[in-house]
N, C-alpha and C. Protein backbone atom coordinates (compact mmCIF):
# COMPACT_ATOMS: atom_id res chain seq x y z
N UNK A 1 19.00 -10.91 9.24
CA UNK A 1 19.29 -9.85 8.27
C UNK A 1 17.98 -9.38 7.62
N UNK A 2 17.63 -7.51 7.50
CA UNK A 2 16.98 -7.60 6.78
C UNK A 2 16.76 -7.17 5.78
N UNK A 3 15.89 -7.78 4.81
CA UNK A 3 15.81 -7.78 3.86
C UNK A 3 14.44 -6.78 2.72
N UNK A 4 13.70 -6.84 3.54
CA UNK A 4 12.08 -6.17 3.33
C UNK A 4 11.20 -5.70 4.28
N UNK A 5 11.20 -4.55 4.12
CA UNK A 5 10.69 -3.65 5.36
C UNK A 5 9.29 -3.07 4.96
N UNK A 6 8.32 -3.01 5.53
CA UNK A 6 7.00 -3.54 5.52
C UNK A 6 6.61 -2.21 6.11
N UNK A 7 6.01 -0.97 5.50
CA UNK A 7 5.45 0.24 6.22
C UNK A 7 3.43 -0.18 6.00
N UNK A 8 2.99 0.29 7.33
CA UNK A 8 1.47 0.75 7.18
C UNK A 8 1.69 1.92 6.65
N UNK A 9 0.55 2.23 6.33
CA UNK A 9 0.13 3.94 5.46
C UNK A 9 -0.76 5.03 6.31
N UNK A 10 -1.62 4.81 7.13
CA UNK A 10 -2.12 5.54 7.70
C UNK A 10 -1.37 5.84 9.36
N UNK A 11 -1.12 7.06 9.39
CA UNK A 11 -0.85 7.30 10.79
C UNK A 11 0.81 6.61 10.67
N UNK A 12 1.20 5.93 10.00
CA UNK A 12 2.86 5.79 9.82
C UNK A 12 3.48 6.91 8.64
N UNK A 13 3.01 6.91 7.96
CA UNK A 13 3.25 7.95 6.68
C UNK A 13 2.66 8.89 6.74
N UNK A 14 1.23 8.71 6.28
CA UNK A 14 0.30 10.12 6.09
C UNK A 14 -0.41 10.14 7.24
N UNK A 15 -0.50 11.21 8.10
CA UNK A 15 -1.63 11.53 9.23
C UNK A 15 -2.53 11.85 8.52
N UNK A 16 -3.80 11.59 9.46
CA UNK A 16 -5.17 12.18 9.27
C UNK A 16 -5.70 11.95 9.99
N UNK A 17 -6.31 12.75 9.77
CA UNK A 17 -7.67 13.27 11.19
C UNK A 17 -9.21 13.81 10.71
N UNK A 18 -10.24 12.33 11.13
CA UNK A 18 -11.15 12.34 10.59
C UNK A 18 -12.33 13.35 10.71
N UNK A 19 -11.75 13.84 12.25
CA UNK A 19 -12.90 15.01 12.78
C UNK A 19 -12.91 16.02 11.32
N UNK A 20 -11.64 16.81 10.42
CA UNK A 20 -11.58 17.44 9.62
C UNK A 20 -12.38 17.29 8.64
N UNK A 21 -12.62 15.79 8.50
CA UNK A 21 -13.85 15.23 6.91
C UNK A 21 -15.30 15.09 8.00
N UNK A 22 -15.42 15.21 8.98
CA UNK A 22 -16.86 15.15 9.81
C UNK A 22 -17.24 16.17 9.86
N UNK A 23 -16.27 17.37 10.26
CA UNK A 23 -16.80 19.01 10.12
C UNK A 23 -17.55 19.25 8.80
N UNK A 24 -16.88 18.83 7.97
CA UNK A 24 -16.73 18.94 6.59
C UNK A 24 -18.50 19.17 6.03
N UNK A 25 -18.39 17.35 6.26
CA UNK A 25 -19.76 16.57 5.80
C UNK A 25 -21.25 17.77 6.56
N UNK A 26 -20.66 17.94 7.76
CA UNK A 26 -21.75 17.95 9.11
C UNK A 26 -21.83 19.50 8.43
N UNK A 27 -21.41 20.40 8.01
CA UNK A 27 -21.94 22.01 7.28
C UNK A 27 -22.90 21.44 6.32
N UNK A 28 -22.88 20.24 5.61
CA UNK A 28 -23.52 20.19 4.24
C UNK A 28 -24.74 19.25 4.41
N UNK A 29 -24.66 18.29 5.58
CA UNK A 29 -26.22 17.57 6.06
C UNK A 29 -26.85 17.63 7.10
N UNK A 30 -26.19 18.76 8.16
CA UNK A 30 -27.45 19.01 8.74
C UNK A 30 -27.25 18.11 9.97
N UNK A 31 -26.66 17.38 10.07
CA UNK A 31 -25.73 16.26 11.00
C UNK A 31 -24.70 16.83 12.09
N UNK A 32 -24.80 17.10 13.48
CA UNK A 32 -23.54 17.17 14.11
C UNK A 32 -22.87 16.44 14.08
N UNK A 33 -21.58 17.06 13.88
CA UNK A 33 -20.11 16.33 13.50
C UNK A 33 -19.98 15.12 14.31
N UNK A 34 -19.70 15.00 15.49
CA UNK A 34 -20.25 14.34 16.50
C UNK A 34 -20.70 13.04 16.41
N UNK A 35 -21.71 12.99 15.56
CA UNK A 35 -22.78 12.39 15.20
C UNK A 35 -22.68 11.02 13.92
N UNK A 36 -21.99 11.83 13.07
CA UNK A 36 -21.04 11.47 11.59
C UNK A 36 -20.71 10.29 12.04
N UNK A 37 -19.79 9.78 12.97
CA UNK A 37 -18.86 8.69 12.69
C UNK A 37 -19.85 7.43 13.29
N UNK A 38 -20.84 7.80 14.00
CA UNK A 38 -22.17 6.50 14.90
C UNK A 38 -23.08 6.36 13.77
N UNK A 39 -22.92 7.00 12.85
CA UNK A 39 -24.25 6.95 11.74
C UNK A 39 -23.17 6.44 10.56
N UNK A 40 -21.97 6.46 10.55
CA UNK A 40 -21.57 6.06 9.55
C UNK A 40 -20.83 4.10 10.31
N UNK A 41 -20.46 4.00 11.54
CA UNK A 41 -20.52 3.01 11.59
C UNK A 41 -21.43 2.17 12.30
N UNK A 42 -22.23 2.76 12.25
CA UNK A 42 -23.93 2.04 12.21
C UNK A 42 -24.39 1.44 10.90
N UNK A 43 -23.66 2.02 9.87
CA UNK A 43 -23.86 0.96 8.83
C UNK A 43 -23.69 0.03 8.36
N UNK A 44 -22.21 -0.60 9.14
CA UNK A 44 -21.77 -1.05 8.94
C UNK A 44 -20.82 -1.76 7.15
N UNK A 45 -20.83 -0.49 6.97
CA UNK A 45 -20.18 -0.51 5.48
C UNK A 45 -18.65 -0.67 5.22
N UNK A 46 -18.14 0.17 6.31
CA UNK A 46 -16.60 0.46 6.25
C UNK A 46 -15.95 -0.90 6.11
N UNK A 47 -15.84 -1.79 6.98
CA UNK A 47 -15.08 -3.18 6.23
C UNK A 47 -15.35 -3.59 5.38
N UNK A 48 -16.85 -3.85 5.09
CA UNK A 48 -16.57 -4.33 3.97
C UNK A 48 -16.47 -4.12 2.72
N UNK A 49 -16.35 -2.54 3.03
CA UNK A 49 -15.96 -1.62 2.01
C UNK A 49 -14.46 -1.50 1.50
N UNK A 50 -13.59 -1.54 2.71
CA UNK A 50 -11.87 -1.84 3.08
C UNK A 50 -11.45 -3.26 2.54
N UNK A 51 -12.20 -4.17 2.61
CA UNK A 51 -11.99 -5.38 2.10
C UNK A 51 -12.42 -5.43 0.37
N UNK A 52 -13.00 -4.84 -0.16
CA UNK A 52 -13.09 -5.01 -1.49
C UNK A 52 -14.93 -5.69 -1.70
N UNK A 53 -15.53 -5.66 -1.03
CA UNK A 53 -16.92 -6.30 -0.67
C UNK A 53 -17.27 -5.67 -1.55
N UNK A 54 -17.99 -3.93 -1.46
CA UNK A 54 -18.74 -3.33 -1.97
C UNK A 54 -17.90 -2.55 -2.84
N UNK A 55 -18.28 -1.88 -3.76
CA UNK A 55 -18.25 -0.85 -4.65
C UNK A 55 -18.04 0.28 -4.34
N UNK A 56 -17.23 1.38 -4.35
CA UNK A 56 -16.76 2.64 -4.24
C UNK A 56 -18.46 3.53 -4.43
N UNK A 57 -19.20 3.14 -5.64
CA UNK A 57 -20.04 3.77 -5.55
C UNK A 57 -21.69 2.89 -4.73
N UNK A 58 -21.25 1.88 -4.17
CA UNK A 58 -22.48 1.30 -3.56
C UNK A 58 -22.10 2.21 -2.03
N UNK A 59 -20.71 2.19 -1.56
CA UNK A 59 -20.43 2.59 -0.20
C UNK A 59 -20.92 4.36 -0.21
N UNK A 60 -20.55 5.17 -1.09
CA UNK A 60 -21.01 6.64 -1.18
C UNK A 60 -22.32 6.67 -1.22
N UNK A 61 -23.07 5.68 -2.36
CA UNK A 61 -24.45 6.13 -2.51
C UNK A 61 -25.40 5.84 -0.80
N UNK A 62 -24.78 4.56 -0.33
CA UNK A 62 -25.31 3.88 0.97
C UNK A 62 -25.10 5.08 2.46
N UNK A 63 -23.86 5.42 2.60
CA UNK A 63 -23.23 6.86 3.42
C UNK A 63 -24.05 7.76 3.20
N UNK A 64 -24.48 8.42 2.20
CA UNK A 64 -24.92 9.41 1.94
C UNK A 64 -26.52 9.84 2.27
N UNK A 65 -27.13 8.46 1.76
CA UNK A 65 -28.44 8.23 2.27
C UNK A 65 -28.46 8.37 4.22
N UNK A 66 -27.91 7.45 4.58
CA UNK A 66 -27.70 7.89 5.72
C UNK A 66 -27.65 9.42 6.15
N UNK A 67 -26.51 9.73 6.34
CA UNK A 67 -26.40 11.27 6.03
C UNK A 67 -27.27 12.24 6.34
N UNK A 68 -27.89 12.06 5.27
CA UNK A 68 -28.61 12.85 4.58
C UNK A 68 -28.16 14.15 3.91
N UNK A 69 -27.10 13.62 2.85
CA UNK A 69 -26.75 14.32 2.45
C UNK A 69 -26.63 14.23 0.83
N UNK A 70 -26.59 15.41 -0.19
CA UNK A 70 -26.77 15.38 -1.20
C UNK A 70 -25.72 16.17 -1.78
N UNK A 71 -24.88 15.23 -2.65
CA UNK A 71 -23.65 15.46 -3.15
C UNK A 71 -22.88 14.18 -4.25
N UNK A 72 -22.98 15.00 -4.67
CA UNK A 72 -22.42 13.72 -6.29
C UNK A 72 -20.94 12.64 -5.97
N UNK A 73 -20.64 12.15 -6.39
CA UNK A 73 -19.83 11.08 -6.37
C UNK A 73 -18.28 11.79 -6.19
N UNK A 74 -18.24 12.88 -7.05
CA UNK A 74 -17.19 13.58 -7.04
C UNK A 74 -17.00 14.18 -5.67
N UNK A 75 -17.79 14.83 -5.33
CA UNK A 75 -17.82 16.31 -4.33
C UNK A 75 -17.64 15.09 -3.13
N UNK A 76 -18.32 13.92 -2.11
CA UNK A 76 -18.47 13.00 -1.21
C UNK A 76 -16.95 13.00 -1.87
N UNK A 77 -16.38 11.93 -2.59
CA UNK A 77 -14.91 11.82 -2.88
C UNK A 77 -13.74 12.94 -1.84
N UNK A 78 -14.33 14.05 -2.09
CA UNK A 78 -13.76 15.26 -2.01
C UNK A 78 -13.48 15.28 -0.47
N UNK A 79 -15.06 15.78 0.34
CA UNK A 79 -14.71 15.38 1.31
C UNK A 79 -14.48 14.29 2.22
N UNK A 80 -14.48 13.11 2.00
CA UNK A 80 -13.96 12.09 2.42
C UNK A 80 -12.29 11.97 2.29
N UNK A 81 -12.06 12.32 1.82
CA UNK A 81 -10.54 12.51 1.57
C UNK A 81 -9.65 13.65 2.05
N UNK A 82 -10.40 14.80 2.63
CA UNK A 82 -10.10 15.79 3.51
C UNK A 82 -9.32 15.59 4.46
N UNK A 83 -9.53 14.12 5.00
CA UNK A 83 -9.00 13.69 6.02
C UNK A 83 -7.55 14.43 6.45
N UNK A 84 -6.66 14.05 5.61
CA UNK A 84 -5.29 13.62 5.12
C UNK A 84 -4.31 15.03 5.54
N UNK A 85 -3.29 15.12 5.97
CA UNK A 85 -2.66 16.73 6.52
C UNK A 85 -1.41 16.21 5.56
N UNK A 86 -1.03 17.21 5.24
CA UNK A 86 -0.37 17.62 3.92
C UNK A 86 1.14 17.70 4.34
N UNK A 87 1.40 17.34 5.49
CA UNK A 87 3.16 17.10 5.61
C UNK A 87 2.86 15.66 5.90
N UNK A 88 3.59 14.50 5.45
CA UNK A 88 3.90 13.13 6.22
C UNK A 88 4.80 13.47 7.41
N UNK A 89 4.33 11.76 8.15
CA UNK A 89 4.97 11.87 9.36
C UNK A 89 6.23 11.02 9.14
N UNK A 90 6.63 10.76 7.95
CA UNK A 90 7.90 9.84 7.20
C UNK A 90 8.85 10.94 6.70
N UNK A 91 9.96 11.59 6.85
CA UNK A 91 10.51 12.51 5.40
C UNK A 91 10.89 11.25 4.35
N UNK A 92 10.95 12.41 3.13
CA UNK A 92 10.61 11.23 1.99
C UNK A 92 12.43 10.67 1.98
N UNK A 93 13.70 11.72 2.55
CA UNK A 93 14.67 10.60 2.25
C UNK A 93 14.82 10.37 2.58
N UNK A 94 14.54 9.99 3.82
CA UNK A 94 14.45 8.15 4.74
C UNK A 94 14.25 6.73 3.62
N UNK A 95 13.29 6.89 3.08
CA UNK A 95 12.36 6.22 2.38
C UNK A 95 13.01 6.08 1.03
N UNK A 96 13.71 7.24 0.38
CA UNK A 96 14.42 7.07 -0.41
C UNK A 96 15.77 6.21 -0.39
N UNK A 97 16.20 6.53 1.03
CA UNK A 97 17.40 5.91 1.38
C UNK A 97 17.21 4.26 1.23
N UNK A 98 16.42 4.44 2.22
CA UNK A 98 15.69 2.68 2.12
C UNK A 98 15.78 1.82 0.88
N UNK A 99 15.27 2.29 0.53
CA UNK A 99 14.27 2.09 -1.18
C UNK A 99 15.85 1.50 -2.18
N UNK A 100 16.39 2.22 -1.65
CA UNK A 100 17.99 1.91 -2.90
C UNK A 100 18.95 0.73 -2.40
N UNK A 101 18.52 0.22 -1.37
CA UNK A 101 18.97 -0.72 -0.57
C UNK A 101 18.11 -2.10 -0.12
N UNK A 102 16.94 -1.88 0.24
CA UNK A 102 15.64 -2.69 0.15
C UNK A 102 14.83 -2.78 -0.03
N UNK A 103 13.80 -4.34 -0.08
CA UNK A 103 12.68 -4.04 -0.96
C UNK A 103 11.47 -3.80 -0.09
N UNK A 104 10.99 -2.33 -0.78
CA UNK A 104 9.50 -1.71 0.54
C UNK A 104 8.32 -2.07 -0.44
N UNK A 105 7.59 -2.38 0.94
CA UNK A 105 6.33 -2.80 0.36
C UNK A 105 5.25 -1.96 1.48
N UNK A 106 4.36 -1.62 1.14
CA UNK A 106 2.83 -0.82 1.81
C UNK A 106 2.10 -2.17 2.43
N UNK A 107 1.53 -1.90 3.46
CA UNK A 107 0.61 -2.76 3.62
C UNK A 107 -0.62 -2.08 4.57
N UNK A 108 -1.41 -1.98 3.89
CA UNK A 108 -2.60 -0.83 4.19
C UNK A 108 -4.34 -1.43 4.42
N UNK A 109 -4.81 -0.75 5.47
CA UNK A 109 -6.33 -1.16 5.84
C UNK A 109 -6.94 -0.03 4.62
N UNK A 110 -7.16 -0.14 3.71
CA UNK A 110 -7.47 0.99 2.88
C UNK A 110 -8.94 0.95 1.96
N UNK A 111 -9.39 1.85 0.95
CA UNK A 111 -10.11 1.95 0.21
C UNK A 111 -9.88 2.16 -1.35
N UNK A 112 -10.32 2.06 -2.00
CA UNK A 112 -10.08 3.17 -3.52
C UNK A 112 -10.15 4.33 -3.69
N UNK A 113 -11.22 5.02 -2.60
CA UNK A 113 -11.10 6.37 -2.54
C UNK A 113 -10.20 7.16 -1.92
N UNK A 114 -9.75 6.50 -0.81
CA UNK A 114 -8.59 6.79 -0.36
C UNK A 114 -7.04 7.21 -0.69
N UNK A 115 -7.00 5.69 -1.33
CA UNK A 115 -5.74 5.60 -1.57
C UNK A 115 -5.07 5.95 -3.15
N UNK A 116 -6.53 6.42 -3.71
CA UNK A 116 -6.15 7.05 -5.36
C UNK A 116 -5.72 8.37 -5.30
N UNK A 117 -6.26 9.04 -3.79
CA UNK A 117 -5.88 10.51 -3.68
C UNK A 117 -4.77 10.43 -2.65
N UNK A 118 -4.51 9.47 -2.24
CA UNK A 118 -3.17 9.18 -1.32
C UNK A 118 -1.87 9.61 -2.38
N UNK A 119 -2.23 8.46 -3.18
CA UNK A 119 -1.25 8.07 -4.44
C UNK A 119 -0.91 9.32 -5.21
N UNK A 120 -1.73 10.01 -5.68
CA UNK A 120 -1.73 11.42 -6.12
C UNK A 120 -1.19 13.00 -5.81
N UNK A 121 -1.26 12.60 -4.73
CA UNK A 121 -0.75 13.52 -3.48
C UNK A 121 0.42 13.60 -2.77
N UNK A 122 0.70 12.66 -2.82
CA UNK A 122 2.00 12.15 -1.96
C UNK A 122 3.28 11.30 -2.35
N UNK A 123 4.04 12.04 -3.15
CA UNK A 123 4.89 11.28 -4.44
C UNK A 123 5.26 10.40 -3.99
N UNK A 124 6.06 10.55 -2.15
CA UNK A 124 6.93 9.55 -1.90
C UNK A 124 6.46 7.91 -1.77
N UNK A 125 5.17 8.24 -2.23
CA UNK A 125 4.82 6.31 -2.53
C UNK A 125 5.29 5.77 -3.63
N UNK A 126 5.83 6.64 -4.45
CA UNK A 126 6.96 6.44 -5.74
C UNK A 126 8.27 5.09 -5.43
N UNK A 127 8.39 5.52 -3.77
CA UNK A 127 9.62 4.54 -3.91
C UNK A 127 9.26 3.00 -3.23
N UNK A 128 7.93 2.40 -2.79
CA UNK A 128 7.78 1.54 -2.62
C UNK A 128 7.67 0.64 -4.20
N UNK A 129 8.22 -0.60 -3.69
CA UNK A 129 8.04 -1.44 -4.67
C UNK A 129 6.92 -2.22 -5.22
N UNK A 130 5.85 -2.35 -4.23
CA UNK A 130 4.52 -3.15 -4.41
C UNK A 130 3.27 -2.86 -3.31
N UNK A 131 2.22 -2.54 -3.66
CA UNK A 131 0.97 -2.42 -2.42
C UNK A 131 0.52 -3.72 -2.30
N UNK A 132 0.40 -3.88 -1.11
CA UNK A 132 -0.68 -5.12 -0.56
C UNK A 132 -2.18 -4.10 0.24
N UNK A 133 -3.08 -3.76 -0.54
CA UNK A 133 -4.01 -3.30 -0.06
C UNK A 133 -5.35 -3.75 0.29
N UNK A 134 -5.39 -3.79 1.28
CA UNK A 134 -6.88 -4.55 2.01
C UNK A 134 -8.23 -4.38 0.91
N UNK A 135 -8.49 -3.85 -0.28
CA UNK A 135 -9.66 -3.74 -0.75
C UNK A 135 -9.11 -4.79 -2.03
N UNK A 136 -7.93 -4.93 -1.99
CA UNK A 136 -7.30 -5.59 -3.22
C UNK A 136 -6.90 -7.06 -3.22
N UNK A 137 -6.88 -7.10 -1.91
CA UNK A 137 -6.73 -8.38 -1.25
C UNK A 137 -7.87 -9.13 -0.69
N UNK A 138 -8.99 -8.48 -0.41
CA UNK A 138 -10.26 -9.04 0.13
C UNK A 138 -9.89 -9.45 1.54
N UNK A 139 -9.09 -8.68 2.58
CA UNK A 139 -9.11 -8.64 3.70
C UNK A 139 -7.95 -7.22 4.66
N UNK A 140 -8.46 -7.57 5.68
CA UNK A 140 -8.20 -6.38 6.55
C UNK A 140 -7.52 -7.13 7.27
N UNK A 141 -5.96 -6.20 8.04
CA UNK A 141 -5.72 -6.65 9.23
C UNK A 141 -6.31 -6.52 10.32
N UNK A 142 -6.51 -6.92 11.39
CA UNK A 142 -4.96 -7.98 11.28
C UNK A 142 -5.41 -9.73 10.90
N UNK A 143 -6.64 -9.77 9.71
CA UNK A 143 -6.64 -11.28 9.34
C UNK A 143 -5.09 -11.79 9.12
N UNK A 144 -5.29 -13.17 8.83
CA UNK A 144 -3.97 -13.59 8.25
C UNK A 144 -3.51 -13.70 6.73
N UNK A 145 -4.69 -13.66 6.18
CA UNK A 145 -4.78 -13.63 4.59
C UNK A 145 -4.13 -12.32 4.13
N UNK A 146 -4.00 -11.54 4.74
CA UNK A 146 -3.23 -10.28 4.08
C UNK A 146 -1.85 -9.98 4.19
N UNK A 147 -1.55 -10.42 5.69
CA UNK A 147 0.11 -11.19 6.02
C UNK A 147 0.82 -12.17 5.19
N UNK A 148 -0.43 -13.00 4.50
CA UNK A 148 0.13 -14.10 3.77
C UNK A 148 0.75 -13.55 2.37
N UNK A 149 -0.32 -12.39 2.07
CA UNK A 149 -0.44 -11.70 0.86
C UNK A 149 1.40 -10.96 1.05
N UNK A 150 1.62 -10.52 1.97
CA UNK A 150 2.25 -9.53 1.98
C UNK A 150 3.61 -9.91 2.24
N UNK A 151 3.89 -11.63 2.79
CA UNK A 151 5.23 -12.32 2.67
C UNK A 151 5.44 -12.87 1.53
N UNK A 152 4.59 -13.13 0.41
CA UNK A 152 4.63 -13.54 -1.03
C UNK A 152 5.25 -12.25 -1.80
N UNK A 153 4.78 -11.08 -1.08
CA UNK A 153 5.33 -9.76 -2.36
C UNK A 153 6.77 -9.77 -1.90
N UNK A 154 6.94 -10.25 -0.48
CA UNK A 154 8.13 -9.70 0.26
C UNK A 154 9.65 -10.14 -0.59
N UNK A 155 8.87 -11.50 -0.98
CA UNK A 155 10.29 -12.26 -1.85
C UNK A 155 11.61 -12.84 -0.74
N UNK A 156 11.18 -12.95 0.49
CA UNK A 156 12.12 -13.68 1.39
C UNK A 156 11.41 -13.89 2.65
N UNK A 157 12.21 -14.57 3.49
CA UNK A 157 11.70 -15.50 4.83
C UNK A 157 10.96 -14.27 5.66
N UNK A 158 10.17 -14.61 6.71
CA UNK A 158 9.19 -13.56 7.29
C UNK A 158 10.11 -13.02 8.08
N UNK A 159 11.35 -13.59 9.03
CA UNK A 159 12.30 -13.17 9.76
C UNK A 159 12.81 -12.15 9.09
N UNK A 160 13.08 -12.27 7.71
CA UNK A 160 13.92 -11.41 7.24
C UNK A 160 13.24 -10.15 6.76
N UNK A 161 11.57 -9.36 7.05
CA UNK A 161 10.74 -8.85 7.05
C UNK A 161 10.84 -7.93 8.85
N UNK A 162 11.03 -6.22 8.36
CA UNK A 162 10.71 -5.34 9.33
C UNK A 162 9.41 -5.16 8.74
N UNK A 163 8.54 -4.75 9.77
CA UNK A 163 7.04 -4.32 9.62
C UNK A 163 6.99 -3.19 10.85
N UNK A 164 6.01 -2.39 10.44
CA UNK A 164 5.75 -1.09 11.43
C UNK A 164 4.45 -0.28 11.14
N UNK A 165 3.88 -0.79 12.03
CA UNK A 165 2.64 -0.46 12.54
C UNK A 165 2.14 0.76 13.28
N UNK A 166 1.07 1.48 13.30
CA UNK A 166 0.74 2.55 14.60
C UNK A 166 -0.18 1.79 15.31
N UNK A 167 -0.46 0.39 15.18
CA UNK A 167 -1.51 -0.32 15.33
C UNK A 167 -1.14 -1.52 16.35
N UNK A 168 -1.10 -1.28 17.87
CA UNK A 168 -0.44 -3.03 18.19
C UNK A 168 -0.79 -4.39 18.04
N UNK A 169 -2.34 -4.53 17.95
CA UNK A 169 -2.79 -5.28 17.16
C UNK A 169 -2.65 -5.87 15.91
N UNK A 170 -1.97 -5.09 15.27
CA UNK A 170 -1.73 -5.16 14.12
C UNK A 170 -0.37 -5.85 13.72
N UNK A 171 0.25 -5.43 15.05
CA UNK A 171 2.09 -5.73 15.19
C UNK A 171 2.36 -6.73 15.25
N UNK A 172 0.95 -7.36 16.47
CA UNK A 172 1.26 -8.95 17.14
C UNK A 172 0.72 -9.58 16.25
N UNK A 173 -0.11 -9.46 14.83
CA UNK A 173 -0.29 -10.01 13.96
C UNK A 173 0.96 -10.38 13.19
N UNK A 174 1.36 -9.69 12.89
CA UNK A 174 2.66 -9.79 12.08
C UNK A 174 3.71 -9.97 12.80
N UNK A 175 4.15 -10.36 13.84
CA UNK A 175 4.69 -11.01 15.08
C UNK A 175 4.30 -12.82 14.91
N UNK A 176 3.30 -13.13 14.97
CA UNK A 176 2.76 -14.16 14.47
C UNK A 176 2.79 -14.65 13.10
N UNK A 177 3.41 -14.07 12.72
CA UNK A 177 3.62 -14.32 11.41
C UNK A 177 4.85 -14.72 11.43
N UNK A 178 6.08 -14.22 12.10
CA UNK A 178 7.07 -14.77 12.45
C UNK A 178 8.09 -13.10 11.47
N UNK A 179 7.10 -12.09 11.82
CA UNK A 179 8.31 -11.11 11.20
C UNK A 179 8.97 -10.16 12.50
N UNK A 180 9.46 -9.28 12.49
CA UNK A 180 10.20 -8.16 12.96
C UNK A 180 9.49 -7.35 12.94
N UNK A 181 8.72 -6.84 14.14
CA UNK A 181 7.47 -5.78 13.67
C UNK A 181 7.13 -5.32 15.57
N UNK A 182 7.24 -3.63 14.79
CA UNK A 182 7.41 -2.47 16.31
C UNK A 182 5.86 -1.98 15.88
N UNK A 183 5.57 -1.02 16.67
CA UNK A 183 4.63 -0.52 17.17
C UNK A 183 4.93 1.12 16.83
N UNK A 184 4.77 1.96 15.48
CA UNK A 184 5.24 3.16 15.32
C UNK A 184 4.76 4.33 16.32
N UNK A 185 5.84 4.90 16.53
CA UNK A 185 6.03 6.37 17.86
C UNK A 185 5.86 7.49 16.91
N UNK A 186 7.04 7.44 16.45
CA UNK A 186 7.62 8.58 15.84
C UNK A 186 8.67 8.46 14.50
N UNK A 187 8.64 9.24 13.78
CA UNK A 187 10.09 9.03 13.25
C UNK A 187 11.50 8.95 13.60
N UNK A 188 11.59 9.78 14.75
CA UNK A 188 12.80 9.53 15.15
C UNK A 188 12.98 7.45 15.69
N UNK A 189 11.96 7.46 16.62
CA UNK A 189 12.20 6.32 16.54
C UNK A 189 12.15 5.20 15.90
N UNK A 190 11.55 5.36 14.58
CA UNK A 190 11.81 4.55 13.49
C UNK A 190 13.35 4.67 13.10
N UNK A 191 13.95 5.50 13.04
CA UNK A 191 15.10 5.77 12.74
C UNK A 191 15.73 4.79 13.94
N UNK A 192 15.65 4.81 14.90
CA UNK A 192 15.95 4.63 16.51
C UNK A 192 16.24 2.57 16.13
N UNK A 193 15.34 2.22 15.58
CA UNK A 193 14.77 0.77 15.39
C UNK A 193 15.18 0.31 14.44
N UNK A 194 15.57 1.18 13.20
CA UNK A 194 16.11 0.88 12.00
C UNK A 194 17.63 0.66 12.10
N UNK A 195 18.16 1.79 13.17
CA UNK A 195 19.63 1.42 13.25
C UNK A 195 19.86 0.08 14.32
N UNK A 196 18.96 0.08 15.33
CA UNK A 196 19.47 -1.00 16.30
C UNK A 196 19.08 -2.51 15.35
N UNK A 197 18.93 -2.61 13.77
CA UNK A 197 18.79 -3.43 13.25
C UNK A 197 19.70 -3.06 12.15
N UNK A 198 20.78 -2.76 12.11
CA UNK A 198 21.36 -2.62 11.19
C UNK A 198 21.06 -1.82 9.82
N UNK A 199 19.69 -1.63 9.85
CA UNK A 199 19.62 -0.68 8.58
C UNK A 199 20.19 0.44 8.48
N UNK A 200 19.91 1.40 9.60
CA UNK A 200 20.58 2.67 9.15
C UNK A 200 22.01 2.40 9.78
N UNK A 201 23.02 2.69 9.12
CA UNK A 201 24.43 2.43 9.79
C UNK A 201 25.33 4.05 9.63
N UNK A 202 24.44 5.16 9.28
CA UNK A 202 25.18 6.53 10.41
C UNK A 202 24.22 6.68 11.19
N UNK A 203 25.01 7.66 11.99
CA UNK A 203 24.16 8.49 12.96
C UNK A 203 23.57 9.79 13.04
N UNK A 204 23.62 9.89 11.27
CA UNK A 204 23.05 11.51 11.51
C UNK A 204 21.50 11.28 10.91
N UNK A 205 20.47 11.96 11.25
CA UNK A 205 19.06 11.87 10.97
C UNK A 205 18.74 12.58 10.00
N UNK A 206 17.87 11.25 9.38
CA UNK A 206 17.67 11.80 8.61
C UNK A 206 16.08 12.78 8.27
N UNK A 207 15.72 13.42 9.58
CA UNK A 207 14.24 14.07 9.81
C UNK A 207 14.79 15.53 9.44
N UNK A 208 13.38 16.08 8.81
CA UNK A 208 13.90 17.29 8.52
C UNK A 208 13.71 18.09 9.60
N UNK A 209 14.65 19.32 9.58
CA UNK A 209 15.21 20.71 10.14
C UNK A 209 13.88 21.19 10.47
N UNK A 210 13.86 21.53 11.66
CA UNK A 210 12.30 22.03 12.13
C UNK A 210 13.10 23.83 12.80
């Protein structure tokens, strides 16, 4: 039976697409776009930036130098967060539906910069009950320290835990953990996975009218 259903945040909820924040950057330093993501993980900053290591403003000031680009704390914020496309790939009353019935929890490879303009943007994180976030937790999946983190918020047995990933790596982590955990397609087939587990019990969808 379940009991606590476990969404990732990127690419399960909110799409994004980083080429959009590389165009972005690459008009303002002089950098082909191209170029952006080998110079930014040549720094090797991003984990341990995602894990809670560094500082929101040690990781911008460090990026930027790289770069070579010149832009205040705010404006870098700005476009770094460009990423993000402005319909989710969740409708929010799925999630609502959920939400009045079980307990949802986030469990996210994330940042502060990220996820403050996630949060801001995107009401329907209103109906989760608790974040387990990789900068908050001092680890990234698919360690196990964040799984551990994330069956403590769950408030019941790991069996009794759906999890859903865009990540398979990420799945067979939490597979190993001993939960219920797919590999996200689509919404429909979340819907698809939710009913062949008893959660959703009609059959009409709940995706919006295209």
């Amino acid at each position: 039976m379940i009991r606590t259903i476990i969404f990732d945040l990127g690419n399960v909820i909110v799409p994004f697409d980083f080429k959009l924040g590389y165009t972005r950057i690459a008009e303002l330093c002089g950098c082909p776009a191209s170029e952006i993501p080998l110079r930014i993980r040549a720094t090797g900053l991003v984990q341990p930036f995602e894990s809670g290591q560094i500082s929101a403003e040690q990781f911008v000031r460090e990026v930027s130098t790289v770069l070579g680009l010149n832009a205040t704390y705010a404006e870098f914020c700005e476009l770094w967060t460009s990423v993000f496309l402005p319909e989710t790939l969740i409708p929010e009353p799925l999630l609502a539906g959920l939400g009045e019935r079980y307990r949802l929890l986030l469990l996210s490879n994330t940042n502060p910069i990220h996820f403050s303009t996630i949060q801001s943007k995107y009401p329907l994180l209103g109906h989760f009950d608790d974040y387990v976030l990789s900068y908050e937790i001092g680890a990234v999946k698919p360690a196990a320290k964040i799984y551990e983190e994330a069956l403590a918020r769950a408030a019941c047995r790991p069996e009794e835990c759906f999890f859903i990933d865009d990540m398979l790596i990420n799945v067979e982590a939490a597979r190993r953990h001993g939960m219920d955990a797919v590999q996200f397609q689509s919404a429909g087939q979340l819907e698809d996975e939710l009913r062949a587990r008893g959660v959703l019990l009609n059959k009409t969808s709940m995706l919006k009218e295209n």
